[in-house]
N, C-alpha and C. Protein backbone atom coordinates (compact mmCIF):
# COMPACT_ATOMS: atom_id res chain seq x y z
N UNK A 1 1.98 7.78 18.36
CA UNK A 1 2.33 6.78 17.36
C UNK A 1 3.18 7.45 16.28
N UNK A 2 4.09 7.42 15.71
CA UNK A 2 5.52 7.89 15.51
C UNK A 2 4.99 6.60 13.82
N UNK A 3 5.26 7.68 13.17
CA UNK A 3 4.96 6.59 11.70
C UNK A 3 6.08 7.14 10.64
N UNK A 4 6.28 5.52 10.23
CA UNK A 4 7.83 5.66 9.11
C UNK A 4 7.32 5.80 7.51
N UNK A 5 7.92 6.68 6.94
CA UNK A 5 7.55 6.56 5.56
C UNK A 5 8.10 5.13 4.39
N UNK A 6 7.35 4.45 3.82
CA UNK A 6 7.60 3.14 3.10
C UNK A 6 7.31 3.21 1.60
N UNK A 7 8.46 2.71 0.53
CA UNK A 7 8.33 2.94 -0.53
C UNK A 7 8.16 1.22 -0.93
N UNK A 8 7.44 1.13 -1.88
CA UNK A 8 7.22 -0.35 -2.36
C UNK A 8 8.37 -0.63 -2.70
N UNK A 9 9.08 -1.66 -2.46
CA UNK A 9 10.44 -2.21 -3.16
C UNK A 9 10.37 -2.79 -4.46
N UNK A 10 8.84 -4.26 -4.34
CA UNK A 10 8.58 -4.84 -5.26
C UNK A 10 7.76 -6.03 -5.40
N UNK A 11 7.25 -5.98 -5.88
CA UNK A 11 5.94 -7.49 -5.86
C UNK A 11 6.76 -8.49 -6.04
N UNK A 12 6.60 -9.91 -5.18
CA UNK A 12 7.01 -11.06 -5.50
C UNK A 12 6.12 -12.12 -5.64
N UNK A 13 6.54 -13.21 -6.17
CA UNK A 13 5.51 -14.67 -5.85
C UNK A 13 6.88 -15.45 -5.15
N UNK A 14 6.07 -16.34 -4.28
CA UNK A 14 6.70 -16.96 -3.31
C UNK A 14 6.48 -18.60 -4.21
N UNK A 15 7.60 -18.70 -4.81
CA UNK A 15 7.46 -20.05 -5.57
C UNK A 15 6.83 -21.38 -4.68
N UNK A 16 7.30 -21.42 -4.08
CA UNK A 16 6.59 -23.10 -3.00
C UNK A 16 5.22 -23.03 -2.95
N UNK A 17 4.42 -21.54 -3.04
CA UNK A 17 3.36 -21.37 -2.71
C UNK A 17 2.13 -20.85 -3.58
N UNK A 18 3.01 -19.82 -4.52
CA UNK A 18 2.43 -18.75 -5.27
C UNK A 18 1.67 -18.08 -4.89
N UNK A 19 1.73 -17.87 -3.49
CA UNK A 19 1.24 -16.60 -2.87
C UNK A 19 2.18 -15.34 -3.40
N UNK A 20 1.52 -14.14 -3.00
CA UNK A 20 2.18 -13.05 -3.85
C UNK A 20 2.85 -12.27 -3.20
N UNK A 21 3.76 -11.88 -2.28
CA UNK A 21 4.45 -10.24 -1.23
C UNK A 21 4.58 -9.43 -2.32
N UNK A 22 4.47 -8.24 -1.59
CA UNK A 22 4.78 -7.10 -1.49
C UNK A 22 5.39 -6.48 -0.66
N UNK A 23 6.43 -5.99 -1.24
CA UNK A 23 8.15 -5.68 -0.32
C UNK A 23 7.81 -4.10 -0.55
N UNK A 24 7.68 -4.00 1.04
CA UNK A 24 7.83 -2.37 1.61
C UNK A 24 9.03 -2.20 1.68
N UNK A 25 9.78 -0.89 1.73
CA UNK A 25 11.04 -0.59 2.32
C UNK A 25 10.69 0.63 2.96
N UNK A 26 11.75 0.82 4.19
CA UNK A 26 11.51 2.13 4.63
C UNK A 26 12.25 2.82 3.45
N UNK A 27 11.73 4.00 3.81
CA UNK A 27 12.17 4.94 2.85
C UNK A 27 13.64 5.82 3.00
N UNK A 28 13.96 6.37 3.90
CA UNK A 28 15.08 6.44 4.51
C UNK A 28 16.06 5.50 5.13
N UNK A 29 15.69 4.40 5.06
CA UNK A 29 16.73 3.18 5.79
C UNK A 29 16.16 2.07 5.17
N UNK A 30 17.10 1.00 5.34
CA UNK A 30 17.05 -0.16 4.75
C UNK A 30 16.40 -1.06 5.58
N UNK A 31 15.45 -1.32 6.07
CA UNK A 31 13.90 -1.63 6.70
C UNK A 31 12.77 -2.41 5.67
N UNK A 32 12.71 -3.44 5.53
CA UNK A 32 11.82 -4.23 5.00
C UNK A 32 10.74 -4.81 5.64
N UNK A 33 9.45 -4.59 5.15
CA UNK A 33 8.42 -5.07 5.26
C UNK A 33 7.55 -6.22 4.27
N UNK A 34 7.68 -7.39 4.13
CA UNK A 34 6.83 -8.54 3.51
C UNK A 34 5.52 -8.38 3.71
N UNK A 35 4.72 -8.08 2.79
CA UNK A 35 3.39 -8.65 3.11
C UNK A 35 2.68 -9.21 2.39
N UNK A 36 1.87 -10.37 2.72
CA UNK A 36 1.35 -11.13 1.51
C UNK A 36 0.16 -10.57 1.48
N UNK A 37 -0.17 -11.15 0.02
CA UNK A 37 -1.24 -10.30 -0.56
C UNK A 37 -1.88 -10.90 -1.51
N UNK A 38 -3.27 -11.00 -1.78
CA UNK A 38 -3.94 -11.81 -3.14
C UNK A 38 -3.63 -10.98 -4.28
N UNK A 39 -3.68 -12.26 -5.20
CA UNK A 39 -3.13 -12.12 -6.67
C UNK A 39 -3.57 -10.68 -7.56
N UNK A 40 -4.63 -10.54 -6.85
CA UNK A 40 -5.51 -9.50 -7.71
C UNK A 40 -4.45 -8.10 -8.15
N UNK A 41 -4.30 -8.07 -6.38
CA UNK A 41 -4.14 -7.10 -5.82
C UNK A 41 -2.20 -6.82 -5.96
N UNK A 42 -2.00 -7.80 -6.16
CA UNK A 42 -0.37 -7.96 -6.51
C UNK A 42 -0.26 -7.65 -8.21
N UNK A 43 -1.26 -7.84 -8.95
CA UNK A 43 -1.11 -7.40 -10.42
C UNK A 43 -1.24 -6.25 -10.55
N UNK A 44 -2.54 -5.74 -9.64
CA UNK A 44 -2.47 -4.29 -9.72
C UNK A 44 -1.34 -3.21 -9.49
N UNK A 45 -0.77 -3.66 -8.62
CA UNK A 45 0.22 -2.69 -7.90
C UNK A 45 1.51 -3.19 -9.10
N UNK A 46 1.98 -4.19 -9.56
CA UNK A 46 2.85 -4.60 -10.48
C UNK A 46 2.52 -3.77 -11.81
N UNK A 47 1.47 -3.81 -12.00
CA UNK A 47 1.25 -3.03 -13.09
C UNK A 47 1.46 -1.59 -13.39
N UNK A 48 1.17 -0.87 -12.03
CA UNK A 48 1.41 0.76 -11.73
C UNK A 48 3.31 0.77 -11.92
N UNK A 49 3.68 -0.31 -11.08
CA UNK A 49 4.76 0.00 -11.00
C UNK A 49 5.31 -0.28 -11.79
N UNK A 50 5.36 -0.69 -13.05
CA UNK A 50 5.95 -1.31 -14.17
C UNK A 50 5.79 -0.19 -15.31
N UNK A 51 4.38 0.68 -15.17
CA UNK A 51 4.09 1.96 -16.10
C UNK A 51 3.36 1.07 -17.17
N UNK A 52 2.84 -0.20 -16.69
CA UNK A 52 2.52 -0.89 -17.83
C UNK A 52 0.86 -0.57 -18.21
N UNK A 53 -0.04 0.13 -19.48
CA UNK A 53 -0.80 0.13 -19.82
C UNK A 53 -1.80 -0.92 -20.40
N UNK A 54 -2.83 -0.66 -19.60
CA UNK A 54 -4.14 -1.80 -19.55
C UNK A 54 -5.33 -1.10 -20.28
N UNK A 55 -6.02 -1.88 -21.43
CA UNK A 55 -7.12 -1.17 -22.47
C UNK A 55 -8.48 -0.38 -21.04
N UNK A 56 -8.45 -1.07 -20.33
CA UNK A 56 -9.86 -0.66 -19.52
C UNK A 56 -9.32 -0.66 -18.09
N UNK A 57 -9.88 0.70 -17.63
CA UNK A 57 -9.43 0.72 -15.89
C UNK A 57 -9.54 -0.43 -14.83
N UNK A 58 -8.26 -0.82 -14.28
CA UNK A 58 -8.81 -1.47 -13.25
C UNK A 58 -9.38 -1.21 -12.14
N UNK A 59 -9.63 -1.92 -11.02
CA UNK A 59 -10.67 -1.55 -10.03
C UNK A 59 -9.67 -0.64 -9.01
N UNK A 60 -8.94 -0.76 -8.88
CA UNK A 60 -8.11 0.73 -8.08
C UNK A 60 -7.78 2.14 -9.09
N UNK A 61 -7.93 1.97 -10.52
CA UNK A 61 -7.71 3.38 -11.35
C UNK A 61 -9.49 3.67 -10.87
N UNK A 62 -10.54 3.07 -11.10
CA UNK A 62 -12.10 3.25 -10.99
C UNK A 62 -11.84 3.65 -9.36
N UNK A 63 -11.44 3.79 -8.05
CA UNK A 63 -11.59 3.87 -6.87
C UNK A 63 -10.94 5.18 -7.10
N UNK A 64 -9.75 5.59 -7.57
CA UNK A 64 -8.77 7.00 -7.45
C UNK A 64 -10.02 8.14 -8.59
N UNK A 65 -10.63 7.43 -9.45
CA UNK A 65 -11.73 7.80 -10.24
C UNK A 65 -12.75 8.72 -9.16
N UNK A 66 -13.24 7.83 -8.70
CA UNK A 66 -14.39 8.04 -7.84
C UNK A 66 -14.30 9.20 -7.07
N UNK A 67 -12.67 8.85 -6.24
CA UNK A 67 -12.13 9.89 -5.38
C UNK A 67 -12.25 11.57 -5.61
N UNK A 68 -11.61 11.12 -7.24
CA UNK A 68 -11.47 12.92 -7.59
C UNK A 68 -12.48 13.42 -8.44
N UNK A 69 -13.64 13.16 -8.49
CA UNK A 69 -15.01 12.90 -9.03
C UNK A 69 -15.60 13.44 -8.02
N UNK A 70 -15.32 12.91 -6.69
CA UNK A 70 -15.91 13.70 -5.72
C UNK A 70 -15.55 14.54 -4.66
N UNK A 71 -14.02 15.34 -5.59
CA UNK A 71 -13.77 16.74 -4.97
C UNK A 71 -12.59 16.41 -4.21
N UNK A 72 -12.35 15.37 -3.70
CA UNK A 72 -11.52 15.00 -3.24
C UNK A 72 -10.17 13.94 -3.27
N UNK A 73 -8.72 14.36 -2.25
CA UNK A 73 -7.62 13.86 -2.96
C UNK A 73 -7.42 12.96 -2.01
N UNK A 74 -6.35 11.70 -2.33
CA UNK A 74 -5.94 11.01 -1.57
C UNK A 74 -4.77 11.66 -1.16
N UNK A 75 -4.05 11.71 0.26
CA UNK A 75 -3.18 12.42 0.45
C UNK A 75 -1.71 11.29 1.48
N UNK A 76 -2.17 9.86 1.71
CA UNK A 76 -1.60 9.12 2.43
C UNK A 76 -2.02 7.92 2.79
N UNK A 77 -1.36 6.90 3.12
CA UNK A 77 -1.84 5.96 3.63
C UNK A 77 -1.08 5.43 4.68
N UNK A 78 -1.57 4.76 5.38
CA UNK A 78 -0.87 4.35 6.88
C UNK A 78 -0.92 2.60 6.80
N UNK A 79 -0.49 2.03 7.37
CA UNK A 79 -0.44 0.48 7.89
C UNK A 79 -0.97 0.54 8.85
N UNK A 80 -1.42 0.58 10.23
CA UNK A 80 -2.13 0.87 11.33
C UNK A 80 -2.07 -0.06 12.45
N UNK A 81 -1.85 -1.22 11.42
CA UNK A 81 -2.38 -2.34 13.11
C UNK A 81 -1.66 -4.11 12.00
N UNK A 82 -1.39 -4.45 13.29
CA UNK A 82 -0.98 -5.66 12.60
C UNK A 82 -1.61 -6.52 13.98
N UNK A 83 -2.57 -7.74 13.53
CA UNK A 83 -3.71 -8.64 14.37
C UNK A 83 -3.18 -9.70 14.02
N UNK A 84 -3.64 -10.69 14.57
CA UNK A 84 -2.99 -11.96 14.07
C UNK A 84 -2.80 -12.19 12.88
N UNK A 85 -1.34 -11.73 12.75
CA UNK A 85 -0.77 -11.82 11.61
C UNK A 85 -1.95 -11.34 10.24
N UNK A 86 -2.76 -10.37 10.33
CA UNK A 86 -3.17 -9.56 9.38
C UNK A 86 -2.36 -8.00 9.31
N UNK A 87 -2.49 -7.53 8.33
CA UNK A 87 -2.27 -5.50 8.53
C UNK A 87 -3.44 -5.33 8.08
N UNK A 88 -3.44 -3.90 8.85
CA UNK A 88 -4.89 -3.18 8.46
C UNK A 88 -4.10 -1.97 8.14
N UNK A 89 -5.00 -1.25 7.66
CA UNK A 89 -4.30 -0.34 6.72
C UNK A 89 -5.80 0.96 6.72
N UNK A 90 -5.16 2.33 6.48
CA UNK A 90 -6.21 3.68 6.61
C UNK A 90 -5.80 4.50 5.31
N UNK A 91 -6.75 4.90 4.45
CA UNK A 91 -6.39 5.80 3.44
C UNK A 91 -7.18 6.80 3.96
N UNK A 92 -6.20 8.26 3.89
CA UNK A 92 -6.37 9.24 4.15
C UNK A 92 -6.53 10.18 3.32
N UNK A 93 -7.97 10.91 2.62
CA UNK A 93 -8.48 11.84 2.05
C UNK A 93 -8.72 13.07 2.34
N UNK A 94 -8.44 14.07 1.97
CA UNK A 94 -8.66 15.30 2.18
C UNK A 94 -9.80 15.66 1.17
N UNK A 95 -10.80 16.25 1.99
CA UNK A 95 -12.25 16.88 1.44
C UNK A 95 -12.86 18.00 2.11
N UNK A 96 -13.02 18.86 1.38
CA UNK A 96 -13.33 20.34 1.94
C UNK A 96 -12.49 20.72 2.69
N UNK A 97 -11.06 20.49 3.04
CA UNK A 97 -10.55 21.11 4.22
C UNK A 97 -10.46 20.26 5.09
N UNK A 98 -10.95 18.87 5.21
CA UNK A 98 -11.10 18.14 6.20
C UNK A 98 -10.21 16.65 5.74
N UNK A 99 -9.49 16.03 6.88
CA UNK A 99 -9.20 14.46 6.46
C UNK A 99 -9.82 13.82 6.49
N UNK A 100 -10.43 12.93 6.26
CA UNK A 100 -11.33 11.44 6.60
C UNK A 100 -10.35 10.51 6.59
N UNK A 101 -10.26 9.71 7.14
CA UNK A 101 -9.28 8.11 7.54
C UNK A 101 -10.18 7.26 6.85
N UNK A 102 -10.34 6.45 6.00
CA UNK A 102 -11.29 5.47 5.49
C UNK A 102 -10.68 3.56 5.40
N UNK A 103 -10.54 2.82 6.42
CA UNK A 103 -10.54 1.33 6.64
C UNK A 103 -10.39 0.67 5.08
N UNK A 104 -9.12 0.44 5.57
CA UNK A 104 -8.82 -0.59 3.90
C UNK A 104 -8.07 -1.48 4.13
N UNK A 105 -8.27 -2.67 2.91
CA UNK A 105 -6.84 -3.42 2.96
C UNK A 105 -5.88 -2.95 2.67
N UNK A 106 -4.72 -3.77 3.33
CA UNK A 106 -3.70 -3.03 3.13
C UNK A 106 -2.96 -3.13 1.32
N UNK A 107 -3.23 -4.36 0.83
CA UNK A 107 -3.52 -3.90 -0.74
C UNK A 107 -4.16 -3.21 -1.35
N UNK A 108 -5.18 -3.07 -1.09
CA UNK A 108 -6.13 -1.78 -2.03
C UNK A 108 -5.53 -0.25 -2.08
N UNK A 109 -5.03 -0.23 -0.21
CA UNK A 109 -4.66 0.98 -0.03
C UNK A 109 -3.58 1.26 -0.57
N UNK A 110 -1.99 0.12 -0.86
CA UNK A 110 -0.90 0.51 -1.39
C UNK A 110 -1.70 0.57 -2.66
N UNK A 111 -2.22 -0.09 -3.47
CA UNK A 111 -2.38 -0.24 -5.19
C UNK A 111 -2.81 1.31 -5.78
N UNK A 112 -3.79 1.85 -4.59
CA UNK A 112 -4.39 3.29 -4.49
C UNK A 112 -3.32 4.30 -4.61
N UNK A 113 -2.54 4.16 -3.10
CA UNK A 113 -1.46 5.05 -3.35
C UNK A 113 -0.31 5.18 -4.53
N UNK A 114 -0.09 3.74 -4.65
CA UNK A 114 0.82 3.90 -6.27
C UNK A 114 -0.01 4.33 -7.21
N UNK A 115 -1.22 4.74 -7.43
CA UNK A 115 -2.14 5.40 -8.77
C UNK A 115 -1.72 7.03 -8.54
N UNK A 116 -1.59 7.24 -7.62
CA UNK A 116 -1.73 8.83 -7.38
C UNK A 116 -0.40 9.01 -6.67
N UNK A 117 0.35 8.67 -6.23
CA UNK A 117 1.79 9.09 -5.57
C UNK A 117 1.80 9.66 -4.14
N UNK A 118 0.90 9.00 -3.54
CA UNK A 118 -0.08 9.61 -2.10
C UNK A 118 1.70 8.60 -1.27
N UNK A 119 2.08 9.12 -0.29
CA UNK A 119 3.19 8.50 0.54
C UNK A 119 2.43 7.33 1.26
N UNK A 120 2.64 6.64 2.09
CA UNK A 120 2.64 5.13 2.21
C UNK A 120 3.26 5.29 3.65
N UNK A 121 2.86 5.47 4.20
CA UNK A 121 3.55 5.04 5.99
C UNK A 121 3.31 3.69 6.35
N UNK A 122 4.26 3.88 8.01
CA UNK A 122 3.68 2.19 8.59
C UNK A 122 3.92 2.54 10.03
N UNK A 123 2.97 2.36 10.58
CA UNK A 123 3.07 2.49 12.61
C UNK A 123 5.02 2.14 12.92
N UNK A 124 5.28 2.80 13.79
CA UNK A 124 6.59 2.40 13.89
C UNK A 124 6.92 0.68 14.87
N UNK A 125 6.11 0.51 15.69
CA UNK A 125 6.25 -0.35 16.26
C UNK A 125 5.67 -1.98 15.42
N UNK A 126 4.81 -1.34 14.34
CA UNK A 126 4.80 -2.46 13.47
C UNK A 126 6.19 -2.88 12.78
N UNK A 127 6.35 -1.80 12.62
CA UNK A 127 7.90 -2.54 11.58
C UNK A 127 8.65 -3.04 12.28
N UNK A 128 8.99 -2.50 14.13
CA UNK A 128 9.93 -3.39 14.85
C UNK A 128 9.13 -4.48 15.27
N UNK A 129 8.31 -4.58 14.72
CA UNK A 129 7.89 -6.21 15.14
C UNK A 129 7.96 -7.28 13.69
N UNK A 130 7.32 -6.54 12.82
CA UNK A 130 7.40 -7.53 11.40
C UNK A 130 8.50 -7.41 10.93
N UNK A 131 9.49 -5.67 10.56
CA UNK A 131 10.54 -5.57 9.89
C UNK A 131 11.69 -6.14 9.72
N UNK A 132 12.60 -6.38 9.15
CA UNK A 132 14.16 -7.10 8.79
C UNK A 132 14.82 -5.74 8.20
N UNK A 133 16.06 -6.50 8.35
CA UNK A 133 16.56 -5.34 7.69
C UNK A 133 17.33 -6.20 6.34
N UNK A 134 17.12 -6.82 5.82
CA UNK A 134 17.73 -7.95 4.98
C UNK A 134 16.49 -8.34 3.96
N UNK A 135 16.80 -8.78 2.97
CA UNK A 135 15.41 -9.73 1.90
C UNK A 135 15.77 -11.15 1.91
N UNK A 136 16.53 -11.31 2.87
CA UNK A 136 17.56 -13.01 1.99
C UNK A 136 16.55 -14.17 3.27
């Protein structure tokens, strides 16, 4: 499994709907990934990416908390699997020397990785199935 590196492009709301995407890009090529995502989880990641400061941690600064509290770093995250029309998504920790893969959404896991600057992959054959190469 051959995995592409993906930089967030940018949170959107989908006016007709006000559901929320989140625009992957590949990182080396112009490769787009949409994925929708609850509101929560679209403020969070808007917020990292904006540099915008909040009086009290939110629930992904309290998760990257936890992480390095207990010795250990986040070092990546993957996209993994795309199911009927869901993504699943793996955050990858390094502890003692060892990785652990730990089952996430695939929001929690980007909102995670934008707290700490952990890279962001995506299965390659996911993107030739979901990807565009266009936003329009």
């Amino acid at each position: 499994m051959a995995e592409i590196e993906m930089i967030v492009h940018s949170v959107r709301m989908i006016e007709t709907t006000y559901e929320r995407v989140v625009i992957m890009k590949e990182k080396a090529a112009n490769r787009y990934l949409p994925i929708r995502i609850g509101t929560f989880e679209a403020d969070a990641i808007a917020i990292k990416l904006q540099s915008t400061s909040v009086p009290r941690p939110l629930t992904h600064d309290f998760i990257c908390s936890i992480i390095e509290s207990l010795g250990a770093q986040t070092i990546s995250v993957v996209i993994n699997e795309l199911k009927d029309d869901v993504f699943y998504a793996k955050t990858r920790l390094k502890h003692n020397g060892k990785i652990i893969e730990i089952n996430c959404r695939v929001a929690d896991a980007i909102a995670v990785a934008t707290r700490v600057n952990a890279p962001i992959f995506i299965d390659e054959e996911i993107l030739k199935v979901a990807g565009m190469t266009s936003l329009q």
